[in-house]
Protein backbone atom coordinates (compact mmCIF):
# COMPACT_ATOMS: atom_id res chain seq x y z
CA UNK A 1 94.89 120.07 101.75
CA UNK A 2 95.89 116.86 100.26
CA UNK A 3 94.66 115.27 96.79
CA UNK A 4 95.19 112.09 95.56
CA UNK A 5 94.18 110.98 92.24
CA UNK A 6 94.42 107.54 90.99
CA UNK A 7 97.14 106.36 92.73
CA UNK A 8 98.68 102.91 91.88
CA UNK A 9 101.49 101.28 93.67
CA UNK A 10 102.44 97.64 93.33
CA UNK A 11 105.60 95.73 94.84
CA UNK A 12 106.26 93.02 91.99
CA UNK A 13 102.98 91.56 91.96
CA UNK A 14 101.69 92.56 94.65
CA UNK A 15 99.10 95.55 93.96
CA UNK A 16 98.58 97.31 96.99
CA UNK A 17 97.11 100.36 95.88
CA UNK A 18 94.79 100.76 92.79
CA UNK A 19 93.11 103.38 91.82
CA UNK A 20 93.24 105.35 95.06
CA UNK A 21 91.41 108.80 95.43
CA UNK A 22 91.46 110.59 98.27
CA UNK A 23 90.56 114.33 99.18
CA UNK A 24 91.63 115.36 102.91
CA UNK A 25 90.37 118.69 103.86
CA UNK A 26 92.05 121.73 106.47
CA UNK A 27 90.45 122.17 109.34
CA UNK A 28 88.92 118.40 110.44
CA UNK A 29 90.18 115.48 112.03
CA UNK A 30 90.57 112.79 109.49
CA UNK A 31 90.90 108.99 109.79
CA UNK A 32 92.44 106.55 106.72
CA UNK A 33 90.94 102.77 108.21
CA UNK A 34 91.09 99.82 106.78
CA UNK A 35 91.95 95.84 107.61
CA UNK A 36 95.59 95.29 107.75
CA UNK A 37 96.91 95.04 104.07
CA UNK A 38 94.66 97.49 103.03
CA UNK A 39 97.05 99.21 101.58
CA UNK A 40 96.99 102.45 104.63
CA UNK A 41 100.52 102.14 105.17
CA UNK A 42 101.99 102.69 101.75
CA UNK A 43 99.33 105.37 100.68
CA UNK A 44 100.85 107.66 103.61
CA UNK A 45 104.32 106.44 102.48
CA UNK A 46 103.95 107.67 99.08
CA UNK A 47 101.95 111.16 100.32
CA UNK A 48 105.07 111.80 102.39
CA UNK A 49 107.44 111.08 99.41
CA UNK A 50 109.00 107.85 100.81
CA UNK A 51 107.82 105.94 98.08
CA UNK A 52 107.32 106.90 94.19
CA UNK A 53 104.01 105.73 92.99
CA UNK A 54 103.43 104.07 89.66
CA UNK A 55 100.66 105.96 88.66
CA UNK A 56 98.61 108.70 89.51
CA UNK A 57 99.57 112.07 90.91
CA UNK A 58 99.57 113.56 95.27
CA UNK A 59 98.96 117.10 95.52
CA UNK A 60 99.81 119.10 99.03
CA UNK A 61 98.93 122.14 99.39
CA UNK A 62 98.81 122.44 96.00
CA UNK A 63 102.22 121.80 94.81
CA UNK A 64 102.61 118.50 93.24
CA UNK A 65 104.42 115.87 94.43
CA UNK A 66 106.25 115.36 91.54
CA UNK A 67 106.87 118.32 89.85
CA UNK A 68 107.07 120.36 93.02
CA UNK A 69 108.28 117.53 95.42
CA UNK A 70 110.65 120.06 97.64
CA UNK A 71 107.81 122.44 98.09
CA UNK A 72 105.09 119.68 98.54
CA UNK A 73 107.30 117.90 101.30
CA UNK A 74 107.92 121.31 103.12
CA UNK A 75 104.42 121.33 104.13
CA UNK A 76 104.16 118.45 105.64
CA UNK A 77 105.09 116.60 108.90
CA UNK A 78 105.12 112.49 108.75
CA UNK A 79 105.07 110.22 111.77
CA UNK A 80 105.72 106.82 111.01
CA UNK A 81 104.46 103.81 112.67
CA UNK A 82 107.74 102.45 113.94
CA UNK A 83 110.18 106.06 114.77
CA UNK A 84 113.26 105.29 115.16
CA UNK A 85 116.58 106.90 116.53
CA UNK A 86 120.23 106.55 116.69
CA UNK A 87 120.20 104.85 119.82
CA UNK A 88 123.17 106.78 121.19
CA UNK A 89 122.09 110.28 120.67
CA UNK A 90 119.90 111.59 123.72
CA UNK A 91 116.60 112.64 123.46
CA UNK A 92 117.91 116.53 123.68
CA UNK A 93 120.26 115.55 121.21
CA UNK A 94 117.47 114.07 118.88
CA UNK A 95 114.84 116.75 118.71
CA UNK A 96 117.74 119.40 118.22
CA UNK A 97 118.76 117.95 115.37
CA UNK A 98 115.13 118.13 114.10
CA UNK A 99 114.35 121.40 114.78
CA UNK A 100 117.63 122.54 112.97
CA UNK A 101 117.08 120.21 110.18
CA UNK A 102 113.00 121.87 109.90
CA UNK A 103 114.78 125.49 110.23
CA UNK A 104 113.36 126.20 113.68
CA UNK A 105 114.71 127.54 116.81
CA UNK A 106 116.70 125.42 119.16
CA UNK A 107 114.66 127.46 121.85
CA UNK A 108 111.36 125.81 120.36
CA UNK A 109 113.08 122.34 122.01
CA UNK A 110 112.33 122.39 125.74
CA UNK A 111 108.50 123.25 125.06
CA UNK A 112 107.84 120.25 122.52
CA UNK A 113 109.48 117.72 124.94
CA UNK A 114 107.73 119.40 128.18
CA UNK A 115 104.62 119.01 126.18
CA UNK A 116 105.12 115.07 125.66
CA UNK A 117 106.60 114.35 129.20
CA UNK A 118 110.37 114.62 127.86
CA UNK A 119 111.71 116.83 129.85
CA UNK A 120 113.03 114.59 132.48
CA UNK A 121 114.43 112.21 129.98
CA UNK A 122 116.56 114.29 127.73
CA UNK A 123 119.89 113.31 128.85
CA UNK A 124 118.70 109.37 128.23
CA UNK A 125 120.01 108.09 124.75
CA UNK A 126 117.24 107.00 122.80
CA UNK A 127 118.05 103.24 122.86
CA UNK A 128 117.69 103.21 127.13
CA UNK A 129 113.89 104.82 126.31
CA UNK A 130 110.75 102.26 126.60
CA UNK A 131 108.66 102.24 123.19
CA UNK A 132 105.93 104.33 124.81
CA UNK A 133 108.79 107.01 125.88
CA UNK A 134 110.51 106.70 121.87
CA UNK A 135 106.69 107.13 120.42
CA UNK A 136 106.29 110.53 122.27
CA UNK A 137 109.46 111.70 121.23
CA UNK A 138 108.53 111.01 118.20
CA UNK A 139 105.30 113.18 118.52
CA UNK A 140 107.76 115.69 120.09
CA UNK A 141 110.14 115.75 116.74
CA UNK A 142 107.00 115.69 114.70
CA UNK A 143 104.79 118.52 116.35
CA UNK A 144 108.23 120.84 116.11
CA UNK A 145 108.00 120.92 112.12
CA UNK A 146 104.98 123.42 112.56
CA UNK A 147 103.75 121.92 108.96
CA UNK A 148 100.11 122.53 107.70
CA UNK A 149 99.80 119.13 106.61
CA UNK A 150 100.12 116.34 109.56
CA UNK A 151 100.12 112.46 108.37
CA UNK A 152 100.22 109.75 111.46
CA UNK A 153 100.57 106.21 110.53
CA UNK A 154 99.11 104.55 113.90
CA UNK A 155 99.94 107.23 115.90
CA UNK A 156 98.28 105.61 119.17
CA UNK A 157 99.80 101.92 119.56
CA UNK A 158 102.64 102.50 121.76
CA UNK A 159 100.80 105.14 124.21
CA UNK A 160 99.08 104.65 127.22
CA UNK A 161 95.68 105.91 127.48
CA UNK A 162 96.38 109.25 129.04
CA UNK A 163 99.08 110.19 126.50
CA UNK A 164 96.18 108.99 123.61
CA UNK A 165 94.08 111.60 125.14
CA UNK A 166 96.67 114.10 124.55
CA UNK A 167 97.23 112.75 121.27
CA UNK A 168 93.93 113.36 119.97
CA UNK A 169 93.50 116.82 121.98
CA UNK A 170 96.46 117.99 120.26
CA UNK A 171 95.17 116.62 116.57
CA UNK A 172 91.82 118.25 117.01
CA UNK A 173 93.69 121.74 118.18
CA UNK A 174 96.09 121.51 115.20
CA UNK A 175 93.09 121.06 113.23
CA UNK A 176 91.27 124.04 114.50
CA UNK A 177 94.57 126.32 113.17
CA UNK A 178 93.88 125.03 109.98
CA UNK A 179 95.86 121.94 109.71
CA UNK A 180 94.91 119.14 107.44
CA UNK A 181 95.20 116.11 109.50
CA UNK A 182 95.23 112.55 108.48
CA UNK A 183 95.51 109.52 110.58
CA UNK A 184 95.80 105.91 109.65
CA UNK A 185 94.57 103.58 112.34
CA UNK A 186 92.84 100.65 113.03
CA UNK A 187 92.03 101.03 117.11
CA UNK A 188 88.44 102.70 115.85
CA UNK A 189 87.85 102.01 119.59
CA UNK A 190 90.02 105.06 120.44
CA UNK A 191 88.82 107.25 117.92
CA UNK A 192 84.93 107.32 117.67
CA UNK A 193 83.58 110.66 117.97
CA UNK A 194 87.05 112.17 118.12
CA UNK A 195 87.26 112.47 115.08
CA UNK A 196 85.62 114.61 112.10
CA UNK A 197 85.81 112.06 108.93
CA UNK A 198 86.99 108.69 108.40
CA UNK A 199 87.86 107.81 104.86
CA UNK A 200 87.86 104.01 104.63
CA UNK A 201 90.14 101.86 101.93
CA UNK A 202 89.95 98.63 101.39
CA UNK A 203 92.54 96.58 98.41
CA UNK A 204 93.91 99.53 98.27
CA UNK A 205 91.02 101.92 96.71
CA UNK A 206 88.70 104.19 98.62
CA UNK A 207 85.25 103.03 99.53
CA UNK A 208 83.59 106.07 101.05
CA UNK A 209 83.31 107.06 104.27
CA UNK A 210 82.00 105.80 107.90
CA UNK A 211 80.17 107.84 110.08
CA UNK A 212 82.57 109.17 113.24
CA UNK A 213 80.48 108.54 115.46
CA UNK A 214 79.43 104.80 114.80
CA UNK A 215 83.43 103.44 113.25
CA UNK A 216 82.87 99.95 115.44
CA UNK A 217 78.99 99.66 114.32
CA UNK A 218 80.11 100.25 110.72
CA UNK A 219 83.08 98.07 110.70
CA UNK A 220 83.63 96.00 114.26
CA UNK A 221 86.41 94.13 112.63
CA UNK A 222 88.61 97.43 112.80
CA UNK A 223 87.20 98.03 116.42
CA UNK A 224 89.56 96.11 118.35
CA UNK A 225 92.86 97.14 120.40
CA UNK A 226 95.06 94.83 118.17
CA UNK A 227 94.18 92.51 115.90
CA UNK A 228 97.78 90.74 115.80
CA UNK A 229 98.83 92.05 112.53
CA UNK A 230 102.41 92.57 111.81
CA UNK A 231 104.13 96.34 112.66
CA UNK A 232 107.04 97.69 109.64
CA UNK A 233 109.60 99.99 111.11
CA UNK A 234 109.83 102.84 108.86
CA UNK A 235 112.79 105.63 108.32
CA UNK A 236 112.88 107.68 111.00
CA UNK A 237 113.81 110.08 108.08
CA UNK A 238 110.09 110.44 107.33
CA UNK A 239 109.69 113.48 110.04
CA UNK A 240 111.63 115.70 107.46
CA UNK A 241 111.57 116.73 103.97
């Protein structure tokens, strides 16, 4: 489970997130929307302990962020919107290093790439690999950690409809182990009714939820495939503790 309490955030003076409280709960599917600016982005950035807040207080699993921050992060699994690799290092290479650096089995490898399509690929270095092809390593790397708590920053952008469908089938049978699952997205169009909850957050505080099943009724400005805003690479870093 994850609990946020009145979490603040500001970059000079810029306040992106004020006052944000959000309770995401084992077992569901659940969606973080919001226009672009919202502040969706940097609230997963600070759950997965990539940025400090300036107020407030993150709780995983119940172990505190900040008081407990080695024990929080070990329980979760981040994918960022923008994974990066070292462009050198093959995809074999890359999600070896993971699972060593998460403590699990070399052997665990070959069944997290064949599970993404990577199998053929892992003698390509990650530079030679189209963004569609880097993205589901990525979901490779990040389904190895085997964390209860799974945050996806716009998990869906670089995949092609059939590896979406995958996406989402693996989410909602991650969730049914008992995972607490959050996603931040705006392509509502993919995700009505596969989802349990959507959370939504707007100038960076919460302002209830949508219903799951009616995300583009409730807010057709978040319906659409793209709406041309801007995409941050973030650390590929965030997939470990």
């Amino acid at each position: 489970m994850i609990l946020v309490r009145d979490l603040k955030k500001s970059f000079g003076s810029r306040h992106v997130l004020t006052s944000l409280d959000l309770a995401v709960e084992p077992g569901v599917v659940t969606l973080l929307v919001g226009s672009n600016g919202a502040g969706k982005t940097t609230a997963l950035r600070v759950i997965a302990g990539l940025s400090d807040p300036d107020g407030g207080t993150v709780t995983i699993e119940g172990h505190d962020l900040r008081r407990e921050r080695k024990a929080a992060l070990a329980r979760l699994s981040f994918l960022p919107q923008a994974p990066r690799f070292h462009p050198r290092l093959t995809v074999l290479q890359v999600a070896e290093f993971y699972a060593r650096l998460r403590g699990r089995p070399t052997d665990a490898v070959p069944a997290a790439l064949d599970a993404w399509g990577m199998c053929e690929f892992e003698r390509v270095p990650t530079g030679k690999l189209s963004g569609g092809l880097r993205q589901r390593l990525a979901l490779a790397v990040f389904s190895l950690a085997d964390a209860p708590v799974l945050l996806l920053d716009e998990p869906g952008l670089s995949l092609d409809p059939e590896w979406r469908q995958s996406l989402q089938h693996f989410l909602r049978h991650e969730a049914r182990r008992g995972r607490t699952v959050l996603v931040a997205t705006h392509l509502l169009g993919e995700w009505e009714r596969r989802a349990d909850r959507c959370l939504l957050i707007e100038q960076g505080r919460s302002q209830g939820e949508l219903p799951p099943d009616r995300l583009r009724e409730h807010f057709p400005r978040l319906g659409r495939e793209d709406d041309g805003g801007p995409v941050t690479p973030i650390e590929s870093c965030a997939f470990t503790s």
